[in-house]
PDB file of N, CA and C in Angstrom:
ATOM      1  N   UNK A   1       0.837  -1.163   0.000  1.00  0.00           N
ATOM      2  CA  UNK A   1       0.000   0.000   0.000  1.00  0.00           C
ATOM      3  C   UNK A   1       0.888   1.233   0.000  1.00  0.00           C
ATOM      4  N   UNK A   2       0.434   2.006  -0.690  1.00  0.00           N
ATOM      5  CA  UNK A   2       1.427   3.096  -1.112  1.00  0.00           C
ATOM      6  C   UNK A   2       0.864   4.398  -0.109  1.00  0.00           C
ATOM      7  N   UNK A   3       0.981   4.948   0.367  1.00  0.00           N
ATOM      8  CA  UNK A   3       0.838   6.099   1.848  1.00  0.00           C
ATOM      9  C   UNK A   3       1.797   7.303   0.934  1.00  0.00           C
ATOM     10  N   UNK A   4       0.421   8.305   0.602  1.00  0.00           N
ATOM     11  CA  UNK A   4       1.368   9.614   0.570  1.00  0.00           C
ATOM     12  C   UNK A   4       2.055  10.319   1.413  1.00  0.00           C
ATOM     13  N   UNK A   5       2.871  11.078   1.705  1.00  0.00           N
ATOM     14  CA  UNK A   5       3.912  11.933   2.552  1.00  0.00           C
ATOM     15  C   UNK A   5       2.930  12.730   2.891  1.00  0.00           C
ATOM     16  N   UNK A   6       1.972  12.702   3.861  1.00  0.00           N
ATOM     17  CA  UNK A   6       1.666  13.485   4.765  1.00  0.00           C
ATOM     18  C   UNK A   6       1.393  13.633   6.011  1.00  0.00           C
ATOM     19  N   UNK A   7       2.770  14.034   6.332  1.00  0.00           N
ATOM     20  CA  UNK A   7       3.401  13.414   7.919  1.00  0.00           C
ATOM     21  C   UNK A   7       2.067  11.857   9.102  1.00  0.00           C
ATOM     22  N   UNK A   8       2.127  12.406  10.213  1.00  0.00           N
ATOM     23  CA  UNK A   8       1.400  11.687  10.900  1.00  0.00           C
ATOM     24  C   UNK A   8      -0.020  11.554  10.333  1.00  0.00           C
ATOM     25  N   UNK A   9      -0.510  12.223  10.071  1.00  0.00           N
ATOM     26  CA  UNK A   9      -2.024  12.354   9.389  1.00  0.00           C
ATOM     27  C   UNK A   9      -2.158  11.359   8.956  1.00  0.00           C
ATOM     28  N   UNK A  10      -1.667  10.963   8.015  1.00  0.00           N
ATOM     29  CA  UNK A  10      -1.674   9.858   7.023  1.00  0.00           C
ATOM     30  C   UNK A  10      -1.918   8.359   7.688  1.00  0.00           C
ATOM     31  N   UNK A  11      -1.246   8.195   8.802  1.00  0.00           N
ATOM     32  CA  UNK A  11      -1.187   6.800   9.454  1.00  0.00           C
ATOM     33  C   UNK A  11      -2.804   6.400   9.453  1.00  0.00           C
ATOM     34  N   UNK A  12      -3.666   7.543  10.372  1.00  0.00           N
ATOM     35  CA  UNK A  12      -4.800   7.595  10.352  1.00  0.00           C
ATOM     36  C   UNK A  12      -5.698   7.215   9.560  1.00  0.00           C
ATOM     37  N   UNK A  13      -5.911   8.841   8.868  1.00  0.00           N
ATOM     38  CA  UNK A  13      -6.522   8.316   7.617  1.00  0.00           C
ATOM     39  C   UNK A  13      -6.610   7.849   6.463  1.00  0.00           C
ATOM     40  N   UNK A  14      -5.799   7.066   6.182  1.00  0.00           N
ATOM     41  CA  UNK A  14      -5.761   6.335   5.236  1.00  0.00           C
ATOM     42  C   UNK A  14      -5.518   4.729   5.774  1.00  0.00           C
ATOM     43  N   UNK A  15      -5.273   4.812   6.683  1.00  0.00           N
ATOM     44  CA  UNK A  15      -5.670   3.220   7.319  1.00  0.00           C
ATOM     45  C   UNK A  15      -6.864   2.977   7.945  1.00  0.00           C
ATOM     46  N   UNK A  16      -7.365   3.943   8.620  1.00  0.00           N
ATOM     47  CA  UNK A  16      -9.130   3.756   8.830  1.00  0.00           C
ATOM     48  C   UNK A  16      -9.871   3.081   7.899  1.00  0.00           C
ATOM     49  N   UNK A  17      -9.550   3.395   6.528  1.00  0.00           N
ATOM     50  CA  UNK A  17     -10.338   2.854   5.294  1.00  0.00           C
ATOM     51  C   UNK A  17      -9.844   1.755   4.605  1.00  0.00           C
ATOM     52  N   UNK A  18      -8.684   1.033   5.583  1.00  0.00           N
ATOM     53  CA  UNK A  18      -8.620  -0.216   4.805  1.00  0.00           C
ATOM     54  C   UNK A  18      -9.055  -1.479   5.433  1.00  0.00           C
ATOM     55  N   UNK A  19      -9.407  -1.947   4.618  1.00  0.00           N
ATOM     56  CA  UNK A  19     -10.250  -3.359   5.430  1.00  0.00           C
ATOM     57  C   UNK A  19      -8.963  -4.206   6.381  1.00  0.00           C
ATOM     58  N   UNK A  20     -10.036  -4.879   7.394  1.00  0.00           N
ATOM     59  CA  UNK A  20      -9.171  -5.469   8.679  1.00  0.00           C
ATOM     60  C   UNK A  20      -9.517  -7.132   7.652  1.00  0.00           C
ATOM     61  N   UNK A  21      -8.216  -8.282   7.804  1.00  0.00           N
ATOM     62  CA  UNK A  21      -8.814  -9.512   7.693  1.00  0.00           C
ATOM     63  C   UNK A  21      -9.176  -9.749   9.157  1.00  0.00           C
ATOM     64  N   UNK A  22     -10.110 -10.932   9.507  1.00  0.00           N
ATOM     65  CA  UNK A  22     -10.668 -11.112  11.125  1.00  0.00           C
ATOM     66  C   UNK A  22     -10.129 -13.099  10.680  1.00  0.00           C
ATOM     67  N   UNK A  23      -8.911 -13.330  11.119  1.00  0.00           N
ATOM     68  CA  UNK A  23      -8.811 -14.658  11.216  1.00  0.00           C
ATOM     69  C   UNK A  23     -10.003 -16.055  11.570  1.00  0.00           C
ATOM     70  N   UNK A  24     -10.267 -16.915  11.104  1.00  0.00           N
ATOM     71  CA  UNK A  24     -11.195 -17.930  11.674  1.00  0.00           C
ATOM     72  C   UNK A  24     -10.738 -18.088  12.847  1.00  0.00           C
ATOM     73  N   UNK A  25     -11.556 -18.895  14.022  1.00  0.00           N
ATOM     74  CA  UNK A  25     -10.821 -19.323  15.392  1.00  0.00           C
ATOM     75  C   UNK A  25      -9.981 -20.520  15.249  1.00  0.00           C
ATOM     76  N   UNK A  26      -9.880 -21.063  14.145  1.00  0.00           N
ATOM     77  CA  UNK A  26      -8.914 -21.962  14.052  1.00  0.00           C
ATOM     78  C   UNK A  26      -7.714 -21.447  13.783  1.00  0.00           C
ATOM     79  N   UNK A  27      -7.398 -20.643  13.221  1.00  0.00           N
ATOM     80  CA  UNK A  27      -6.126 -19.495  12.675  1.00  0.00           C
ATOM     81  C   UNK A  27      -5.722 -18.805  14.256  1.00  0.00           C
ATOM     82  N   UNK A  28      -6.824 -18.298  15.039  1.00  0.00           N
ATOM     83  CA  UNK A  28      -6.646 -17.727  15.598  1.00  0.00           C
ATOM     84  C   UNK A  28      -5.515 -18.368  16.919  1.00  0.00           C
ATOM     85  N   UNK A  29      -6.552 -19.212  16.816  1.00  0.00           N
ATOM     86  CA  UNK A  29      -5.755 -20.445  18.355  1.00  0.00           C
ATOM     87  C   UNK A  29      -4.304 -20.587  17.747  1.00  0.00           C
ATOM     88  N   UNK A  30      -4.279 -21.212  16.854  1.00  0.00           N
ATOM     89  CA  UNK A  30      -3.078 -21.066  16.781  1.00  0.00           C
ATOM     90  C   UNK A  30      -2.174 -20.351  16.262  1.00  0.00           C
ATOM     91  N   UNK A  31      -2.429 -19.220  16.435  1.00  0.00           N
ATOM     92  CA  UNK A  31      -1.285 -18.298  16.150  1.00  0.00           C
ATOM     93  C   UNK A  31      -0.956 -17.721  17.996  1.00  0.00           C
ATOM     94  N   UNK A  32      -2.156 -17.778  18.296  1.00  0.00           N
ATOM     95  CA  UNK A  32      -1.894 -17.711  19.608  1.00  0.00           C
ATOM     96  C   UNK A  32      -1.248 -19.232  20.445  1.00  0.00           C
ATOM     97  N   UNK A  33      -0.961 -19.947  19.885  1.00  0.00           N
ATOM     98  CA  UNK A  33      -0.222 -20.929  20.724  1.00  0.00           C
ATOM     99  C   UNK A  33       1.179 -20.608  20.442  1.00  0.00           C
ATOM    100  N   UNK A  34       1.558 -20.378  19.177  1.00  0.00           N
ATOM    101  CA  UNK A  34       3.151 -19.848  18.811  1.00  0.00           C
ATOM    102  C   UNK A  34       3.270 -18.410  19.135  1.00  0.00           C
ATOM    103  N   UNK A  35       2.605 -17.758  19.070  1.00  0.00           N
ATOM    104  CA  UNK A  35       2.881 -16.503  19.603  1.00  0.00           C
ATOM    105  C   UNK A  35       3.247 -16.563  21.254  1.00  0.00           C
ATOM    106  N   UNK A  36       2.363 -17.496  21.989  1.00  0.00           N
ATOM    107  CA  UNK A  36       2.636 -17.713  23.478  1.00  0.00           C
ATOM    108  C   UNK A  36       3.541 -18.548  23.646  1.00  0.00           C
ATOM    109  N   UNK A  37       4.391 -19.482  23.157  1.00  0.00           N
ATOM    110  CA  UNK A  37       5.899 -20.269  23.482  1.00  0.00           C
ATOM    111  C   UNK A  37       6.365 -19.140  23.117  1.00  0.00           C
ATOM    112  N   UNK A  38       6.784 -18.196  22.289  1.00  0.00           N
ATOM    113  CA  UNK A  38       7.835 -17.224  21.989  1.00  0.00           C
ATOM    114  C   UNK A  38       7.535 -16.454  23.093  1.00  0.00           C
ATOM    115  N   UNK A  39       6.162 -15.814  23.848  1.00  0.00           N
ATOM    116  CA  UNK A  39       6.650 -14.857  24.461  1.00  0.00           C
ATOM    117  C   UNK A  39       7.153 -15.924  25.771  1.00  0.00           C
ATOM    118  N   UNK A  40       6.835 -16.924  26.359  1.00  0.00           N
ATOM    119  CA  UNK A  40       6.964 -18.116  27.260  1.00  0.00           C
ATOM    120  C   UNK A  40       9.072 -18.346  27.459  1.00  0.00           C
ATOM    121  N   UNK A  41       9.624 -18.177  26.112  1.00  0.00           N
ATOM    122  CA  UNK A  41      10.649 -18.167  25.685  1.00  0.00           C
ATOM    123  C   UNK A  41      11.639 -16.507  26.351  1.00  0.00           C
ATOM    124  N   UNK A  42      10.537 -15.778  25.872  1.00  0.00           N
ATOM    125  CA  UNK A  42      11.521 -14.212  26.246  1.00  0.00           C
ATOM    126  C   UNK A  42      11.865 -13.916  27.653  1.00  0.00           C
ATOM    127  N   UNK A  43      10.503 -14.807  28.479  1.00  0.00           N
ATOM    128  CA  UNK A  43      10.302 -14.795  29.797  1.00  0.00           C
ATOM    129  C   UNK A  43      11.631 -15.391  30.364  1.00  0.00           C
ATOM    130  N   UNK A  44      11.515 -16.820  29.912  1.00  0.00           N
ATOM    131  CA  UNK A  44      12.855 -17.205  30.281  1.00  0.00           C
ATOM    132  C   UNK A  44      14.232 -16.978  30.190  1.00  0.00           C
ATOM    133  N   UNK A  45      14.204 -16.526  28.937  1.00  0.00           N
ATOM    134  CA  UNK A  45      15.416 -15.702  28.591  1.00  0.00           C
ATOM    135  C   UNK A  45      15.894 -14.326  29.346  1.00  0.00           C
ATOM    136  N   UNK A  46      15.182 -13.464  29.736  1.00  0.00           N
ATOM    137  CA  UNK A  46      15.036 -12.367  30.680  1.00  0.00           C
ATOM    138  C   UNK A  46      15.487 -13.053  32.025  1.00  0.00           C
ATOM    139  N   UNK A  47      14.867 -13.938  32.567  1.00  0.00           N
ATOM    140  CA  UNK A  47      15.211 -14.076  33.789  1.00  0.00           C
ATOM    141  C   UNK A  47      16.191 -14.988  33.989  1.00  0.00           C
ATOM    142  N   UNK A  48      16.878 -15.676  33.154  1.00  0.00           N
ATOM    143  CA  UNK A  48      18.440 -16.029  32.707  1.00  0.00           C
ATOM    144  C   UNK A  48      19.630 -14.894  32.684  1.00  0.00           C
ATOM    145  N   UNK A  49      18.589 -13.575  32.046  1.00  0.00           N
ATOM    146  CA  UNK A  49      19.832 -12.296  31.595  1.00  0.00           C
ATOM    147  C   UNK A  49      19.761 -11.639  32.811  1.00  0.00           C
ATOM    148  N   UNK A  50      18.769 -11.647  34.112  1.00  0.00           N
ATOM    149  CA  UNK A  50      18.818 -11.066  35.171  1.00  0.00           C
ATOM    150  C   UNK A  50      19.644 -12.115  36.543  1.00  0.00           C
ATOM    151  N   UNK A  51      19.760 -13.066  36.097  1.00  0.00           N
ATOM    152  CA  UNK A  51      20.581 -13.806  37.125  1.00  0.00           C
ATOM    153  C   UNK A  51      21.911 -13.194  36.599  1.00  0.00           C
ATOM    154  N   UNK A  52      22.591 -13.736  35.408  1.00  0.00           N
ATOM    155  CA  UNK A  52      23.476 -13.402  34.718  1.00  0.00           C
ATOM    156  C   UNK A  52      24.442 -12.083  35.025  1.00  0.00           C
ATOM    157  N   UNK A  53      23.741 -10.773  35.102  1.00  0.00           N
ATOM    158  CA  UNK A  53      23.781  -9.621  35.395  1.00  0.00           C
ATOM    159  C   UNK A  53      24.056  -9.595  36.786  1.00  0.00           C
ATOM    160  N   UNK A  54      23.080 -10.335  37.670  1.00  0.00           N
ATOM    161  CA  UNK A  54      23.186 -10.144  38.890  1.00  0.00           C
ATOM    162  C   UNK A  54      25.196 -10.957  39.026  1.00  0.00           C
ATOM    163  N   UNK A  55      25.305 -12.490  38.910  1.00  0.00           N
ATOM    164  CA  UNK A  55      26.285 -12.875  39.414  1.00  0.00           C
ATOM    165  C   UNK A  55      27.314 -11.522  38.610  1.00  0.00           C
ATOM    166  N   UNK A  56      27.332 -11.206  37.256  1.00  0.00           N
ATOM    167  CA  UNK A  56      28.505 -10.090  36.898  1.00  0.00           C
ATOM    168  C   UNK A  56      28.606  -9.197  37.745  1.00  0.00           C
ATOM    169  N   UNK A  57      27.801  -8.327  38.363  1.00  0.00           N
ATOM    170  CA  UNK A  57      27.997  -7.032  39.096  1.00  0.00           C
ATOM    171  C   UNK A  57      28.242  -7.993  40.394  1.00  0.00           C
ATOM    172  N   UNK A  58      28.290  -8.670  40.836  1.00  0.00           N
ATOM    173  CA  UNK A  58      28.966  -9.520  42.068  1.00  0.00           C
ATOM    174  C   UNK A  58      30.226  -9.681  41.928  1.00  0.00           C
ATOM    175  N   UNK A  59      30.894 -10.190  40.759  1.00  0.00           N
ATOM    176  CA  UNK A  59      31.602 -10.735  40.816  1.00  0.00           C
ATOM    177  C   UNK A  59      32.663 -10.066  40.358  1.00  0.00           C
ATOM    178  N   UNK A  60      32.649  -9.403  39.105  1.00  0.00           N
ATOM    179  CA  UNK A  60      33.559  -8.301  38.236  1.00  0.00           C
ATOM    180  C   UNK A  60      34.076  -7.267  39.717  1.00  0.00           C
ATOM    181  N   UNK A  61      33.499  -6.776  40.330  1.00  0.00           N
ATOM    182  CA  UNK A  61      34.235  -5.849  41.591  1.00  0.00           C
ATOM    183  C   UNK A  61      35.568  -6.795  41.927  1.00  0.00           C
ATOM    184  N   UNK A  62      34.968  -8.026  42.362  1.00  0.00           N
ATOM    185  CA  UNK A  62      35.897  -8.937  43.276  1.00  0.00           C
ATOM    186  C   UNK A  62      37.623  -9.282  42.449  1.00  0.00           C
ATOM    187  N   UNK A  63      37.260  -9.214  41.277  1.00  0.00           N
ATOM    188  CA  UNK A  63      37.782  -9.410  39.834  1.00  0.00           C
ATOM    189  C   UNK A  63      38.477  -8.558  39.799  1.00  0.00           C
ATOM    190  N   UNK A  64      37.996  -7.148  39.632  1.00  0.00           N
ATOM    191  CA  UNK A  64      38.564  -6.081  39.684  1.00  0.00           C
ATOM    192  C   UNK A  64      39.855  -5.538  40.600  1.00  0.00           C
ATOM    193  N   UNK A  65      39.437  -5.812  42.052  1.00  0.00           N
ATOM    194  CA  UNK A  65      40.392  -5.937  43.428  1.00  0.00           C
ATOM    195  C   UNK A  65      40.909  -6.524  43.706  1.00  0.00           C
ATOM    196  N   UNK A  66      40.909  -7.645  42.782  1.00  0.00           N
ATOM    197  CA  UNK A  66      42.158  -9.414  43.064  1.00  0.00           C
ATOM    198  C   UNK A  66      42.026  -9.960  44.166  1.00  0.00           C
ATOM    199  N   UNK A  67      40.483  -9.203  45.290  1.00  0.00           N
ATOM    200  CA  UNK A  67      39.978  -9.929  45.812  1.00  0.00           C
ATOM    201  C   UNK A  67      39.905 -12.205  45.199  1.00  0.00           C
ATOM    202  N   UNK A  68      39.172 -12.191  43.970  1.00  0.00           N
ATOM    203  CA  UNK A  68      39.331 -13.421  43.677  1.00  0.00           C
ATOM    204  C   UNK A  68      39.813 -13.516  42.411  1.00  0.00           C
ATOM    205  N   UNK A  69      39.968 -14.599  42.084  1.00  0.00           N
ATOM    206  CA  UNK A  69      41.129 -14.813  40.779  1.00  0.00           C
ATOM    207  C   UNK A  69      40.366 -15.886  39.859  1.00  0.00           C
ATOM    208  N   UNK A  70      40.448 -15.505  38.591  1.00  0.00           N
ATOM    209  CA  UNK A  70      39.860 -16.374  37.572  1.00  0.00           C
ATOM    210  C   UNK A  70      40.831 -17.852  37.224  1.00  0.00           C
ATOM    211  N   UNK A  71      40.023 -19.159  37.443  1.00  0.00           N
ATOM    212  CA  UNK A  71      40.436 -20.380  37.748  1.00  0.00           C
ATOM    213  C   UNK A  71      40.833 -20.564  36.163  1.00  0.00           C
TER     214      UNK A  71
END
């Protein structure tokens, strides 16, 4: 779809007037089952990158001060 250059305006009206598709509920379910392992996935991944983070800022100081020494 081709959108003339007229700044923000445009997003509006000219997408108001284009038709929505409305998926069957069979389409629907499952796009919502893969859509929910991926976000199921980010979850875990996040709270992997927040342990992660946590042991670095623990540990990099200690690292830093020769407090402890890399084996």
């Amino acid at each position: 779809m081709e959108l003339p250059n007229m700044g923000y305006a445009r997003h509006f009206k000219f997408l108001k007037e284009m038709p929505v598709a409305i998926p069957d509920e069979k389409t629907s379910k499952k796009f919502e089952e893969d859509v929910s392992m991926i976000f199921d996935k980010i979850l875990v991944n996040q709270k992997l990158i927040d342990t992660l983070v946590s042991q670095r800022n623990t540990l990099l100081p200690l690292l830093m001060t020769g407090q402890i020494e890399m084996a």
